[in-house]
PDB file of N, CA and C in Angstrom:
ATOM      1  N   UNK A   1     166.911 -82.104  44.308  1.00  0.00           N
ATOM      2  CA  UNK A   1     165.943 -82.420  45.319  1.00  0.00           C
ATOM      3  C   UNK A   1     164.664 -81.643  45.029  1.00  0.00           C
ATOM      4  N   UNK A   2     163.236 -82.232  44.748  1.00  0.00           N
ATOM      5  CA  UNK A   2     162.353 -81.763  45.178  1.00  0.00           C
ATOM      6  C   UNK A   2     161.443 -81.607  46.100  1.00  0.00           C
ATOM      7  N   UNK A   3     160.989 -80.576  46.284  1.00  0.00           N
ATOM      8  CA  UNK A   3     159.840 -80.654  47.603  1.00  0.00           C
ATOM      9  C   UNK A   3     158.228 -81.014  47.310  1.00  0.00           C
ATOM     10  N   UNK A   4     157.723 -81.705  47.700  1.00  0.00           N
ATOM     11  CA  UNK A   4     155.915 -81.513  47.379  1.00  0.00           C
ATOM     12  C   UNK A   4     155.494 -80.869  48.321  1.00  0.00           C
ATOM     13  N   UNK A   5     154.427 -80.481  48.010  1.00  0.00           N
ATOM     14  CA  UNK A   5     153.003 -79.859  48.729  1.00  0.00           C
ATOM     15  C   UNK A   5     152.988 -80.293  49.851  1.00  0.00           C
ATOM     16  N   UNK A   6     152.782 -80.109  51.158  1.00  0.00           N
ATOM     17  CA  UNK A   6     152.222 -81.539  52.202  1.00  0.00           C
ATOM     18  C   UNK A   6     150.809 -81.244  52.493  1.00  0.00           C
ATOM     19  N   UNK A   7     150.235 -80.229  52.444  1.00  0.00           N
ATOM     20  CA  UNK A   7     149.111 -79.916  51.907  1.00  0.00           C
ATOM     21  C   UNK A   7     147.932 -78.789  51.441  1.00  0.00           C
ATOM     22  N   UNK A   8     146.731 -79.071  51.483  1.00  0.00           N
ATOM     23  CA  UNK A   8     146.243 -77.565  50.300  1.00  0.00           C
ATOM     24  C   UNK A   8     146.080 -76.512  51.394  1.00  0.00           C
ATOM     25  N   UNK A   9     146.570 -75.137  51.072  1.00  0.00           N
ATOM     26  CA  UNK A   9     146.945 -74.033  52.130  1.00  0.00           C
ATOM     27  C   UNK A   9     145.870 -73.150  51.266  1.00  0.00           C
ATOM     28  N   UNK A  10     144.730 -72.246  52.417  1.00  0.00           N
ATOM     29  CA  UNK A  10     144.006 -71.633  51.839  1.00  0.00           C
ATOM     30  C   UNK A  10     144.494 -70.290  52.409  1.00  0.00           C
ATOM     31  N   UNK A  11     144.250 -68.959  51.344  1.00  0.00           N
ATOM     32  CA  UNK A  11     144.836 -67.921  51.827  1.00  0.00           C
ATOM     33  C   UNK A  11     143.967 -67.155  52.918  1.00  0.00           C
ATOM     34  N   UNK A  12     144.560 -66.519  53.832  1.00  0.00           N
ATOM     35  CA  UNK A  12     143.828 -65.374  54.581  1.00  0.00           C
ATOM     36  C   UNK A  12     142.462 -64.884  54.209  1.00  0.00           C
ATOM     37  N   UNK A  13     141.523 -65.113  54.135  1.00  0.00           N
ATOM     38  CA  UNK A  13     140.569 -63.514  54.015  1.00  0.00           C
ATOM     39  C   UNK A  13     141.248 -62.161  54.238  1.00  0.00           C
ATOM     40  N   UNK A  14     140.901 -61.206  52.756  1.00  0.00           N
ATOM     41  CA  UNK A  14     141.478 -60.100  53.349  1.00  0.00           C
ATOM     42  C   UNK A  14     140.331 -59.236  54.868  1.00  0.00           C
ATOM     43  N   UNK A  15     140.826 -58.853  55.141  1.00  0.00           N
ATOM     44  CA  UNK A  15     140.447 -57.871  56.328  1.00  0.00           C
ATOM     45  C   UNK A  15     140.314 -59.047  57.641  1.00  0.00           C
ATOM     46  N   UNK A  16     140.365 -60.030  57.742  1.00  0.00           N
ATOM     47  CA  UNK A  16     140.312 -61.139  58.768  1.00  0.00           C
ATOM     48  C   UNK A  16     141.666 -61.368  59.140  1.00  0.00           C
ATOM     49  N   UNK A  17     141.778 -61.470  60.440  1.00  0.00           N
ATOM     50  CA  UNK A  17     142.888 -61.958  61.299  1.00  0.00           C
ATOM     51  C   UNK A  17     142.623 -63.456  61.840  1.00  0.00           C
ATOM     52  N   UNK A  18     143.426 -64.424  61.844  1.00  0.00           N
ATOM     53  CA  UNK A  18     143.317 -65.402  62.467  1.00  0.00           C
ATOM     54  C   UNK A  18     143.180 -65.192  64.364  1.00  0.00           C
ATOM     55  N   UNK A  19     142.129 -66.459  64.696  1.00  0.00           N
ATOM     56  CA  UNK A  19     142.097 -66.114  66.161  1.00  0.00           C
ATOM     57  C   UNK A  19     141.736 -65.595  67.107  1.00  0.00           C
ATOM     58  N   UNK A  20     140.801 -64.146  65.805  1.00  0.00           N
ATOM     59  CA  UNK A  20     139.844 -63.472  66.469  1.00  0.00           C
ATOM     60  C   UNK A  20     138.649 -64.502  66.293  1.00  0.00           C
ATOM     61  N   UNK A  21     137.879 -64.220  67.017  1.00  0.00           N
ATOM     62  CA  UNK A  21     136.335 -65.080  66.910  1.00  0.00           C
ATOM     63  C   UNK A  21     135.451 -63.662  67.465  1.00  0.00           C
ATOM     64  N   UNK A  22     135.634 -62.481  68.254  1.00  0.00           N
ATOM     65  CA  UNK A  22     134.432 -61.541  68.465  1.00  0.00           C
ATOM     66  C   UNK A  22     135.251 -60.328  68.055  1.00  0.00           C
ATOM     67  N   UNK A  23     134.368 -59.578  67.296  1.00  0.00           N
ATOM     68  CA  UNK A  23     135.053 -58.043  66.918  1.00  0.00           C
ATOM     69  C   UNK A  23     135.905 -57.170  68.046  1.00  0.00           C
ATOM     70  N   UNK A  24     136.467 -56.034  67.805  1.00  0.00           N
ATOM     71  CA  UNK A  24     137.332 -55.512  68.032  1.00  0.00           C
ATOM     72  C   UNK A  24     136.615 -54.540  69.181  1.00  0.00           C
ATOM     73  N   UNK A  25     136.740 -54.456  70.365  1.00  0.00           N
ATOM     74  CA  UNK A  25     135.755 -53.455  71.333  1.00  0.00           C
ATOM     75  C   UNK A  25     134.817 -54.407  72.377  1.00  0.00           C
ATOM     76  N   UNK A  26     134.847 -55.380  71.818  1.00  0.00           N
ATOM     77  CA  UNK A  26     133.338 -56.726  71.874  1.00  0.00           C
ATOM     78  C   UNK A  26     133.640 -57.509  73.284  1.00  0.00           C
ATOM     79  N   UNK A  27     134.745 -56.987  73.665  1.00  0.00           N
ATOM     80  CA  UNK A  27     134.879 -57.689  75.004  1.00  0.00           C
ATOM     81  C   UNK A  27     134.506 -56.934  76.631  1.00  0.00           C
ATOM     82  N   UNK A  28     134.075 -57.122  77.670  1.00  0.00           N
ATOM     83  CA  UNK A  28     134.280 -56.728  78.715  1.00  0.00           C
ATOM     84  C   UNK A  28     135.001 -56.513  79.750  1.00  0.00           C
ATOM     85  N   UNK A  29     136.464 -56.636  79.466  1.00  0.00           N
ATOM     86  CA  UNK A  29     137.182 -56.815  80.635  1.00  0.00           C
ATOM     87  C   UNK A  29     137.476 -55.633  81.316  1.00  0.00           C
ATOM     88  N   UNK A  30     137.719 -55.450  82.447  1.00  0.00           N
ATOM     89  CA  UNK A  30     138.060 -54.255  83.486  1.00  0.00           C
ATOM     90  C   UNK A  30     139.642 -53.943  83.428  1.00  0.00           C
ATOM     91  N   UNK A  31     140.077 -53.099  83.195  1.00  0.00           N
ATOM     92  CA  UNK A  31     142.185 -53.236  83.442  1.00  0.00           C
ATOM     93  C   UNK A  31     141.806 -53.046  84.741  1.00  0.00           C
ATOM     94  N   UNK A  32     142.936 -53.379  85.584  1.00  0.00           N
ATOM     95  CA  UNK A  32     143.369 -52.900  86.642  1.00  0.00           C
ATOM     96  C   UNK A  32     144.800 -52.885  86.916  1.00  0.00           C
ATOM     97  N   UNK A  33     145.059 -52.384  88.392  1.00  0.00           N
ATOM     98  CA  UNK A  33     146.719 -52.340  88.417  1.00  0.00           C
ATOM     99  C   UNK A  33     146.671 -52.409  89.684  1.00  0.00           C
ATOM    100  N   UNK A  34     148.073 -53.368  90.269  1.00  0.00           N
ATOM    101  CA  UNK A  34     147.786 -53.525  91.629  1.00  0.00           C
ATOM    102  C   UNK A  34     149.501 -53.041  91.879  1.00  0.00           C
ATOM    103  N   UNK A  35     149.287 -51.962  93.273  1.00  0.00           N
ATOM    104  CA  UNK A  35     150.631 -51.459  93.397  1.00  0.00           C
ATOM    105  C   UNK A  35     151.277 -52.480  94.446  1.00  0.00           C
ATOM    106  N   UNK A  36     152.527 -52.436  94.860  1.00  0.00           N
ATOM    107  CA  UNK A  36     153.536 -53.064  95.508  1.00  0.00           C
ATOM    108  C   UNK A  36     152.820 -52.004  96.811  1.00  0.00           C
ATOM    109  N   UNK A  37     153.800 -52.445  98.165  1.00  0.00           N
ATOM    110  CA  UNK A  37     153.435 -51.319  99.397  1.00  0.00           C
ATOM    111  C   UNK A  37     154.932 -50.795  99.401  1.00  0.00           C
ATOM    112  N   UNK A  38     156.136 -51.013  98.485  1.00  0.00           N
ATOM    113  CA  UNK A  38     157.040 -50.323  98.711  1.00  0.00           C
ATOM    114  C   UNK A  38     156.677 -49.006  97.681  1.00  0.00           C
ATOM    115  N   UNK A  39     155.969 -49.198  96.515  1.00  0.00           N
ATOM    116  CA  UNK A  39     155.555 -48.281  95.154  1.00  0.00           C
ATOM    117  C   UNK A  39     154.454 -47.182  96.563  1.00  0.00           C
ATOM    118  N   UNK A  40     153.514 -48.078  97.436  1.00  0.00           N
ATOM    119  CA  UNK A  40     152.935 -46.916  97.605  1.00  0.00           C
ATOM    120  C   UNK A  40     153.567 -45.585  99.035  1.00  0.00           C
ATOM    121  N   UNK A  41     154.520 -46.687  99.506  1.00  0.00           N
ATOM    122  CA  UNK A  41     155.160 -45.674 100.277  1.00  0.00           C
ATOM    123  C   UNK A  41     155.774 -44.636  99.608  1.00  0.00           C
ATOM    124  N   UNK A  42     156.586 -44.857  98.530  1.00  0.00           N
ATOM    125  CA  UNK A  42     156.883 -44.003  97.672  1.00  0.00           C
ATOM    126  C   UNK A  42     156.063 -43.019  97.205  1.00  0.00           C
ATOM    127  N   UNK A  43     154.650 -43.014  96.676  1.00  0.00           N
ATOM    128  CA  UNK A  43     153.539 -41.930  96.825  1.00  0.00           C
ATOM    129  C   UNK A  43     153.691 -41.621  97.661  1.00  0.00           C
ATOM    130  N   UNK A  44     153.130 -42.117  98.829  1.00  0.00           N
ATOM    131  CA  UNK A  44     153.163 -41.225 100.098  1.00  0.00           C
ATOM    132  C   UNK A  44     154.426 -40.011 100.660  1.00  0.00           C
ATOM    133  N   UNK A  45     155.133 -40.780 100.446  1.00  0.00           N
ATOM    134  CA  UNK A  45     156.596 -40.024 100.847  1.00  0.00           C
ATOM    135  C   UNK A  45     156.858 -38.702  99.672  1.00  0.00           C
ATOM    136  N   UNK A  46     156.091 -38.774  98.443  1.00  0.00           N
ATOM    137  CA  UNK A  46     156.504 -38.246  97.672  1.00  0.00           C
ATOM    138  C   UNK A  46     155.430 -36.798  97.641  1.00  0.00           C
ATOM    139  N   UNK A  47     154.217 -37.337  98.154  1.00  0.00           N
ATOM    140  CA  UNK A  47     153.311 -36.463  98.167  1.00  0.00           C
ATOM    141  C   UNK A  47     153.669 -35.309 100.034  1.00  0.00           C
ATOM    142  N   UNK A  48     154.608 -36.098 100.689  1.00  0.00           N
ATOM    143  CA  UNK A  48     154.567 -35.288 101.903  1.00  0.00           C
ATOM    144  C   UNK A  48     155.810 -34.724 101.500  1.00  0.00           C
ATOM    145  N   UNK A  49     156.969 -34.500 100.793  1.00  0.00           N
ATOM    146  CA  UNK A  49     157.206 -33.559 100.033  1.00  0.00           C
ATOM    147  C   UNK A  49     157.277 -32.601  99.340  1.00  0.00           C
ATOM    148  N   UNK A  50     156.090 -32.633  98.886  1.00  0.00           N
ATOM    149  CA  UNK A  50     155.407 -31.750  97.921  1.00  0.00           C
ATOM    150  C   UNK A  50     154.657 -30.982  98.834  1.00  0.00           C
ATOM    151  N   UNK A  51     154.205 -31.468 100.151  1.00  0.00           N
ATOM    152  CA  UNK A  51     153.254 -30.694 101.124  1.00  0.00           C
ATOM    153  C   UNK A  51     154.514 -29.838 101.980  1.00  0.00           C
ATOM    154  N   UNK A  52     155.443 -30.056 102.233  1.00  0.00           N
ATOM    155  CA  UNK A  52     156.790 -29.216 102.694  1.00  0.00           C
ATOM    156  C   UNK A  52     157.086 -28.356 101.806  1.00  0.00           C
ATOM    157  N   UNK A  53     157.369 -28.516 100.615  1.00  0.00           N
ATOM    158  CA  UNK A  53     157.955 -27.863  99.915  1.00  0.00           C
ATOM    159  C   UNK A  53     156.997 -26.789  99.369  1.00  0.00           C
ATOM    160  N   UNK A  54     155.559 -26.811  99.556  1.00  0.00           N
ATOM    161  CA  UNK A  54     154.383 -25.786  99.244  1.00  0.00           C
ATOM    162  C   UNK A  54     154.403 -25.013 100.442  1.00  0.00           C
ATOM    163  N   UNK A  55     154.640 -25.203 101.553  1.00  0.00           N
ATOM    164  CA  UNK A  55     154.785 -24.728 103.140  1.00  0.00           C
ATOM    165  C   UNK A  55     154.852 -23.267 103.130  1.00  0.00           C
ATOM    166  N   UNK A  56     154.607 -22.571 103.834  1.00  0.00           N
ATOM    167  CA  UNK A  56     154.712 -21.067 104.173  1.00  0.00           C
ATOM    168  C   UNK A  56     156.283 -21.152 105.050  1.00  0.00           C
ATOM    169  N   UNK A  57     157.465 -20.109 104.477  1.00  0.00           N
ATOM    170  CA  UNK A  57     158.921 -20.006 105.119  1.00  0.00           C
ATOM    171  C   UNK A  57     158.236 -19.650 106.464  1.00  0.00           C
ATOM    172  N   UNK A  58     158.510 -19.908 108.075  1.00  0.00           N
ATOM    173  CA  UNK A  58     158.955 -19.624 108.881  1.00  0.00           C
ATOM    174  C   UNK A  58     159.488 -18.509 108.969  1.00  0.00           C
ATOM    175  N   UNK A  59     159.115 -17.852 110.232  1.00  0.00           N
ATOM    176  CA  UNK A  59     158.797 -16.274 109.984  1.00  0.00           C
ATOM    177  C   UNK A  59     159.675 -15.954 111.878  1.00  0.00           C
ATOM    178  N   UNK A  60     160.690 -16.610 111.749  1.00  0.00           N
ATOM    179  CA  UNK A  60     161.287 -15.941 113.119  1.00  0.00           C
ATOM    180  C   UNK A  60     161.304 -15.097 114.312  1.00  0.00           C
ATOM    181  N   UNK A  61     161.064 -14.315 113.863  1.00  0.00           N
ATOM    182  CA  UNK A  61     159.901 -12.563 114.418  1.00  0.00           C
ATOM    183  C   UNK A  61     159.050 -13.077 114.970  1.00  0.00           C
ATOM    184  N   UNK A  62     157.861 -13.621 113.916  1.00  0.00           N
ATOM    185  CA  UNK A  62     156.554 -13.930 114.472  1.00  0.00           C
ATOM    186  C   UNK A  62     156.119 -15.425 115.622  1.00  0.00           C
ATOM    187  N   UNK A  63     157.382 -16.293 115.440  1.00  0.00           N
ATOM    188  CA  UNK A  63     157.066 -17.502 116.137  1.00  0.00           C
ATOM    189  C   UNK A  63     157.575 -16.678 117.728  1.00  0.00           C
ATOM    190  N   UNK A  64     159.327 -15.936 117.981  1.00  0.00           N
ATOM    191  CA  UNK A  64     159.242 -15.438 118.924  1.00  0.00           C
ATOM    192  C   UNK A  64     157.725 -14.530 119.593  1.00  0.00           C
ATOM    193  N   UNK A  65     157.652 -13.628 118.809  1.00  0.00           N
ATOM    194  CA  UNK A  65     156.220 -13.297 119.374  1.00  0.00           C
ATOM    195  C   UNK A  65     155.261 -14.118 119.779  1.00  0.00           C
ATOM    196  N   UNK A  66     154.904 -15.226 119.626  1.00  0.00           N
ATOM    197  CA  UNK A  66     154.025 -15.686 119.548  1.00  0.00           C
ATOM    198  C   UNK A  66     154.069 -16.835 120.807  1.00  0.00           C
ATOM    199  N   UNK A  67     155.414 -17.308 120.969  1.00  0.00           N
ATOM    200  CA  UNK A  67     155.804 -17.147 122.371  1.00  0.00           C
ATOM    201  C   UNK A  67     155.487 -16.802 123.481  1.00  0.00           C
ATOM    202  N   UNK A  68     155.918 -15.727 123.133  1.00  0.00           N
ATOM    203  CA  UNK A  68     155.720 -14.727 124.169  1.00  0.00           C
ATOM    204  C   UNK A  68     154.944 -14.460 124.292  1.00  0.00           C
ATOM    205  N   UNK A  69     153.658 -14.159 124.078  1.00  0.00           N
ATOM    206  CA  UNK A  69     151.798 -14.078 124.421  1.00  0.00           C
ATOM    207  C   UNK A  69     151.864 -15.530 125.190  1.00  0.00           C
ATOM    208  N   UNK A  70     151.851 -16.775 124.475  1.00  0.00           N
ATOM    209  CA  UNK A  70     151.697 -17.802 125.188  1.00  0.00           C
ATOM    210  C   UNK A  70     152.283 -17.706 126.197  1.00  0.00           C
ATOM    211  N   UNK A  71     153.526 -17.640 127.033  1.00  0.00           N
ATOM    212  CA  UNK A  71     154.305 -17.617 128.288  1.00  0.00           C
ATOM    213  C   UNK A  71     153.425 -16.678 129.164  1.00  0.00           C
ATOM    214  N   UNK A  72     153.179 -15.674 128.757  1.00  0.00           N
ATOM    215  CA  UNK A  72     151.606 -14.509 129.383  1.00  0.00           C
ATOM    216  C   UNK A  72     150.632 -14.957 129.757  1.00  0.00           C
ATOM    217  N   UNK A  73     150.719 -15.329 131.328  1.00  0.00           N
ATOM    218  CA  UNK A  73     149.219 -16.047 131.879  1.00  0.00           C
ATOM    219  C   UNK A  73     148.072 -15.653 131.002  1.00  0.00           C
ATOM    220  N   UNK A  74     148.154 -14.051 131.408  1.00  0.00           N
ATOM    221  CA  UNK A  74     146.750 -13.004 131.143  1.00  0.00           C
ATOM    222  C   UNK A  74     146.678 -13.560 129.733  1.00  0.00           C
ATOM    223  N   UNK A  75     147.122 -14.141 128.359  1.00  0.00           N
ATOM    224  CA  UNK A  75     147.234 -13.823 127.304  1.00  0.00           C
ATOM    225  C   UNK A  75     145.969 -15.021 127.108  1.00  0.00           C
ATOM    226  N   UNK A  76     146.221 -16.380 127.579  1.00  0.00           N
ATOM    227  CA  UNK A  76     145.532 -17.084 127.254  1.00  0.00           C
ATOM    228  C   UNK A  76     143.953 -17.033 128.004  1.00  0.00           C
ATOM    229  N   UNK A  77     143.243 -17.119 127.710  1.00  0.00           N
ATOM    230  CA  UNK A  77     141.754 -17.005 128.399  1.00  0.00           C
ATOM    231  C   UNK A  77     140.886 -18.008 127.449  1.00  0.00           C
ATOM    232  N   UNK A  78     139.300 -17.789 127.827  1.00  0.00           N
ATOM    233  CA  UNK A  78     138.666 -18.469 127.206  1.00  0.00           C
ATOM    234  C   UNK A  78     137.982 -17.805 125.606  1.00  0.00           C
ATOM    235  N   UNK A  79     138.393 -17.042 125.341  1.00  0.00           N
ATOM    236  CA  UNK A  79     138.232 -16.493 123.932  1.00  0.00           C
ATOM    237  C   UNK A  79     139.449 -17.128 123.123  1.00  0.00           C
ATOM    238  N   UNK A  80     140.165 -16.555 123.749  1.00  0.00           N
ATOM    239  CA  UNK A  80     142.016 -17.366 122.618  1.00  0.00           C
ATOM    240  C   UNK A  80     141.551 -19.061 122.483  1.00  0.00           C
ATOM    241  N   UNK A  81     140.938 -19.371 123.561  1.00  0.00           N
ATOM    242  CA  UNK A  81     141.079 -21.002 123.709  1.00  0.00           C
ATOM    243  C   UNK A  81     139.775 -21.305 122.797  1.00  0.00           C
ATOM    244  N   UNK A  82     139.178 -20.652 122.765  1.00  0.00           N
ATOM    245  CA  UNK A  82     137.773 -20.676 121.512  1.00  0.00           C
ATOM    246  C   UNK A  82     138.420 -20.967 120.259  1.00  0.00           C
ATOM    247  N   UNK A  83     138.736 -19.235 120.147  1.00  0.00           N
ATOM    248  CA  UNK A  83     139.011 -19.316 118.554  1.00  0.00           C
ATOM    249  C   UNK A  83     140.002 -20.020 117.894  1.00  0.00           C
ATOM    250  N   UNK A  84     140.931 -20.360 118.339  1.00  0.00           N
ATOM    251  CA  UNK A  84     141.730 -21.918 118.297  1.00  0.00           C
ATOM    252  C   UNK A  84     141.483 -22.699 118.313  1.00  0.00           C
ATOM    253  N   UNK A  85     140.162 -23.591 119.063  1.00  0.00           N
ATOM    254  CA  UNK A  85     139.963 -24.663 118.908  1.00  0.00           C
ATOM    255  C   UNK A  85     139.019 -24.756 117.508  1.00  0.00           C
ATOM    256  N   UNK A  86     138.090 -23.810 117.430  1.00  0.00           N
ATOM    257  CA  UNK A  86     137.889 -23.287 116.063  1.00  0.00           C
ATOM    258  C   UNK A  86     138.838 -23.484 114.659  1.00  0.00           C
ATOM    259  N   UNK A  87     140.083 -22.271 114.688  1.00  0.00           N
ATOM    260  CA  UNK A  87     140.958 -22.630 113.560  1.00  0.00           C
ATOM    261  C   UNK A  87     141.051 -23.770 113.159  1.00  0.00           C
ATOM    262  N   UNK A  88     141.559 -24.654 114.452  1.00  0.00           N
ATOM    263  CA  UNK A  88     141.826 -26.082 114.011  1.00  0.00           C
ATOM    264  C   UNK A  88     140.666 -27.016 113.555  1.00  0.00           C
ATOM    265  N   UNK A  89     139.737 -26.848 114.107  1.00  0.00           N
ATOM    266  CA  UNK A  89     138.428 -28.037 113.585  1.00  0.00           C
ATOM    267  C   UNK A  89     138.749 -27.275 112.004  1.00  0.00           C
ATOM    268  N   UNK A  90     138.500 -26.375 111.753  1.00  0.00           N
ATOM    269  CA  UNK A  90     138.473 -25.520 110.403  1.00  0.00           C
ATOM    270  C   UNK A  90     139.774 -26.087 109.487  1.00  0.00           C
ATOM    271  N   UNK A  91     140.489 -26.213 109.935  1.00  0.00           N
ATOM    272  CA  UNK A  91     141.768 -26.748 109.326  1.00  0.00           C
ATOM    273  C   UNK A  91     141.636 -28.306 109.010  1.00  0.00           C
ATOM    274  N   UNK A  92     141.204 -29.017 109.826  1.00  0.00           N
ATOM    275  CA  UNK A  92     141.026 -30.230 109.630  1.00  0.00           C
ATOM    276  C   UNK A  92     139.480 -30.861 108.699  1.00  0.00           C
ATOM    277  N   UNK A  93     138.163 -30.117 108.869  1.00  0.00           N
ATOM    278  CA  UNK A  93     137.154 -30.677 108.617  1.00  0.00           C
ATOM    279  C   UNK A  93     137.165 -29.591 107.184  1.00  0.00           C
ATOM    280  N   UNK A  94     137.705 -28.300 106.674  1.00  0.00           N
ATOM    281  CA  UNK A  94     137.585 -27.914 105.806  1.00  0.00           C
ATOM    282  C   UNK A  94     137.888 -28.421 104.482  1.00  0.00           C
TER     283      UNK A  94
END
């Protein structure tokens, strides 16, 4: 059995790829990535973890104490109620 030609086959150019038509870089496209909302609960959940687990231990002693001033009519006034409302804006807007 022989085979013929079926027809004339020209070789590659070297350094040319078929299919390209614009160089290598030559395009504009943007990547992006779009998450699931179960992927981003998972961040979330994963990052309020990490905010527990950085946490200052609980200090037993000091929460009883601290108590106990609060239960103290005299303790609270309008200075304590200052500088607290203070800490916290500070805590939040810092």
């Amino acid at each position: 059995m022989t085979v013929n030609k079926i027809g004339h086959l020209e070789p590659i150019p070297q350094g040319k790829k078929p299919g390209r038509s614009e160089p290598a870089g030559g395009n504009d496209r943007i990547d992006t990535i779009n998450l699931s909302s179960e992927a981003m609960k998972k961040a979330e959940m994963y990052q309020i973890v990490e905010l527990i687990k950085s946490a200052p231990e609980l200090d037993d002693a000091r929460i009883a104490e601290l108590r106990q001033k609060i239960d103290d009519p005299s303790y609270i006034n309008d200075k304590i109620i200052n500088a607290t409302a203070d800490k916290i804006l500070n805590a939040w807007f810092a």
